[in-house]
C-alpha atoms as a PDB file:
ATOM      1  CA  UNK A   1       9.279   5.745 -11.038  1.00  0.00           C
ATOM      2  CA  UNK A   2       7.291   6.755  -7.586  1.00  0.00           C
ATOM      3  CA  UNK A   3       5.536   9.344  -9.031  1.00  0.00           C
ATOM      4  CA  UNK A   4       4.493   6.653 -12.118  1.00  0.00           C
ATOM      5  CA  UNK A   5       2.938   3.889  -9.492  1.00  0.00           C
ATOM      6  CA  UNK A   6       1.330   6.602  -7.615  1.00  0.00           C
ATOM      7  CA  UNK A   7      -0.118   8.098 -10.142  1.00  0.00           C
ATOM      8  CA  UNK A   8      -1.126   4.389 -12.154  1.00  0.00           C
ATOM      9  CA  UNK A   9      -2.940   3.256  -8.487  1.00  0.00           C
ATOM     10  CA  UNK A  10      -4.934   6.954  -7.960  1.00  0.00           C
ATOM     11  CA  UNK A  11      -6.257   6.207 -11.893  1.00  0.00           C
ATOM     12  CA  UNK A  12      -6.678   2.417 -11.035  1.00  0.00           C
ATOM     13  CA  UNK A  13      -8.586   3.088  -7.853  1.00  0.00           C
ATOM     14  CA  UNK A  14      -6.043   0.861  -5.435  1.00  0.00           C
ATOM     15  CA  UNK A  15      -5.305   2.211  -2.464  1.00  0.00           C
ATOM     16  CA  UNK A  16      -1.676   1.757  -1.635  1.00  0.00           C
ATOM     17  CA  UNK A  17      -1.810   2.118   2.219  1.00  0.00           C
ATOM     18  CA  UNK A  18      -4.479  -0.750   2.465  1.00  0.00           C
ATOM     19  CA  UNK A  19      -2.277  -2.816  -0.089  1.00  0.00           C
ATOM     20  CA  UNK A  20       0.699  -2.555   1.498  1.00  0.00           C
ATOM     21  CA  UNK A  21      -0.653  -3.270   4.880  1.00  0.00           C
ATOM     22  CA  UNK A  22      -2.627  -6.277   3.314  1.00  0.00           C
ATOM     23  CA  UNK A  23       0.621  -7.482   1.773  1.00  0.00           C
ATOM     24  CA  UNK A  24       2.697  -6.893   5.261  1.00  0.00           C
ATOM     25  CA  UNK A  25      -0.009  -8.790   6.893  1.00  0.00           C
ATOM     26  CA  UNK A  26       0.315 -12.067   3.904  1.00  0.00           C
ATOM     27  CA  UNK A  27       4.214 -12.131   4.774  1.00  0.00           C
ATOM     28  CA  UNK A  28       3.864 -12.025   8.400  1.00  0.00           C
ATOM     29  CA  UNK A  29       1.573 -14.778   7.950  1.00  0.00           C
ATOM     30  CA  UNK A  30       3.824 -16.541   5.468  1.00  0.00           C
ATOM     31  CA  UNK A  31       7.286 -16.308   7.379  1.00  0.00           C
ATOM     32  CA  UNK A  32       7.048 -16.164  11.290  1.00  0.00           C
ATOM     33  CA  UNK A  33       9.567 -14.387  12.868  1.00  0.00           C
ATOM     34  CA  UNK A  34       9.835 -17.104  15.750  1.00  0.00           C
ATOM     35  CA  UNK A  35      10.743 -19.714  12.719  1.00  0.00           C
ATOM     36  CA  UNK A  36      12.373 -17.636  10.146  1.00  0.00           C
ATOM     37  CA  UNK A  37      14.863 -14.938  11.728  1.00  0.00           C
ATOM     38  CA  UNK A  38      18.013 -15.401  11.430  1.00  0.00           C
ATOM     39  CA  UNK A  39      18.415 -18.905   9.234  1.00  0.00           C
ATOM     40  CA  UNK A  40      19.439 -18.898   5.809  1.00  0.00           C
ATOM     41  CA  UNK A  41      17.460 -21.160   4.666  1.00  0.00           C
ATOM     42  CA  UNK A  42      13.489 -21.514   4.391  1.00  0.00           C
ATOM     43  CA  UNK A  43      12.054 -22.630   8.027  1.00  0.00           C
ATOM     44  CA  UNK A  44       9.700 -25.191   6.389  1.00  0.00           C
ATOM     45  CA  UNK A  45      12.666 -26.959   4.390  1.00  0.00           C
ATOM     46  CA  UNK A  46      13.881 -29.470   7.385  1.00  0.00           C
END
Protein backbone atom coordinates (compact mmCIF):
# COMPACT_ATOMS: atom_id res chain seq x y z
CA UNK A 1 0.00 0.00 0.00
CA UNK A 2 3.36 2.31 0.52
CA UNK A 3 4.73 1.48 -2.53
CA UNK A 4 0.99 2.42 -4.25
CA UNK A 5 0.93 6.19 -2.61
CA UNK A 6 4.47 6.61 -3.47
CA UNK A 7 4.28 5.71 -6.61
CA UNK A 8 0.46 7.65 -7.25
CA UNK A 9 2.32 11.14 -5.70
CA UNK A 10 5.82 10.70 -8.04
CA UNK A 11 3.05 10.37 -11.20
CA UNK A 12 0.86 13.17 -9.56
CA UNK A 13 3.78 15.50 -9.04
CA UNK A 14 3.12 15.99 -4.97
CA UNK A 15 5.86 15.97 -3.04
CA UNK A 16 5.29 14.01 0.10
CA UNK A 17 8.03 15.55 2.37
CA UNK A 18 6.61 19.16 1.76
CA UNK A 19 2.99 17.67 2.34
CA UNK A 20 3.57 16.09 5.28
CA UNK A 21 5.47 18.90 6.80
CA UNK A 22 2.65 21.32 5.55
CA UNK A 23 0.10 19.04 7.18
CA UNK A 24 2.32 18.73 10.61
CA UNK A 25 2.51 22.41 10.52
CA UNK A 26 -1.90 22.75 10.00
CA UNK A 27 -2.21 20.39 13.21
CA UNK A 28 0.25 22.13 15.27
CA UNK A 29 -1.61 25.11 14.43
CA UNK A 30 -4.97 23.45 14.98
CA UNK A 31 -4.30 21.68 18.47
CA UNK A 32 -1.66 23.43 20.77
CA UNK A 33 0.13 21.33 22.85
CA UNK A 34 -0.12 23.89 25.87
CA UNK A 35 -4.17 23.43 25.46
CA UNK A 36 -4.60 20.01 24.16
CA UNK A 37 -2.11 17.40 25.89
CA UNK A 38 -3.30 15.30 27.99
CA UNK A 39 -7.38 16.05 28.10
CA UNK A 40 -9.77 13.86 26.58
CA UNK A 41 -11.76 16.05 25.33
CA UNK A 42 -11.37 18.94 22.60
CA UNK A 43 -9.59 22.14 24.38
CA UNK A 44 -12.04 24.55 22.66
CA UNK A 45 -15.25 22.59 24.01
CA UNK A 46 -15.47 24.42 27.66
Amino acid sequence: MLLYLVRLADVLGVDLDEACRTKLAANAAKYPVERARGRGYKYDAI
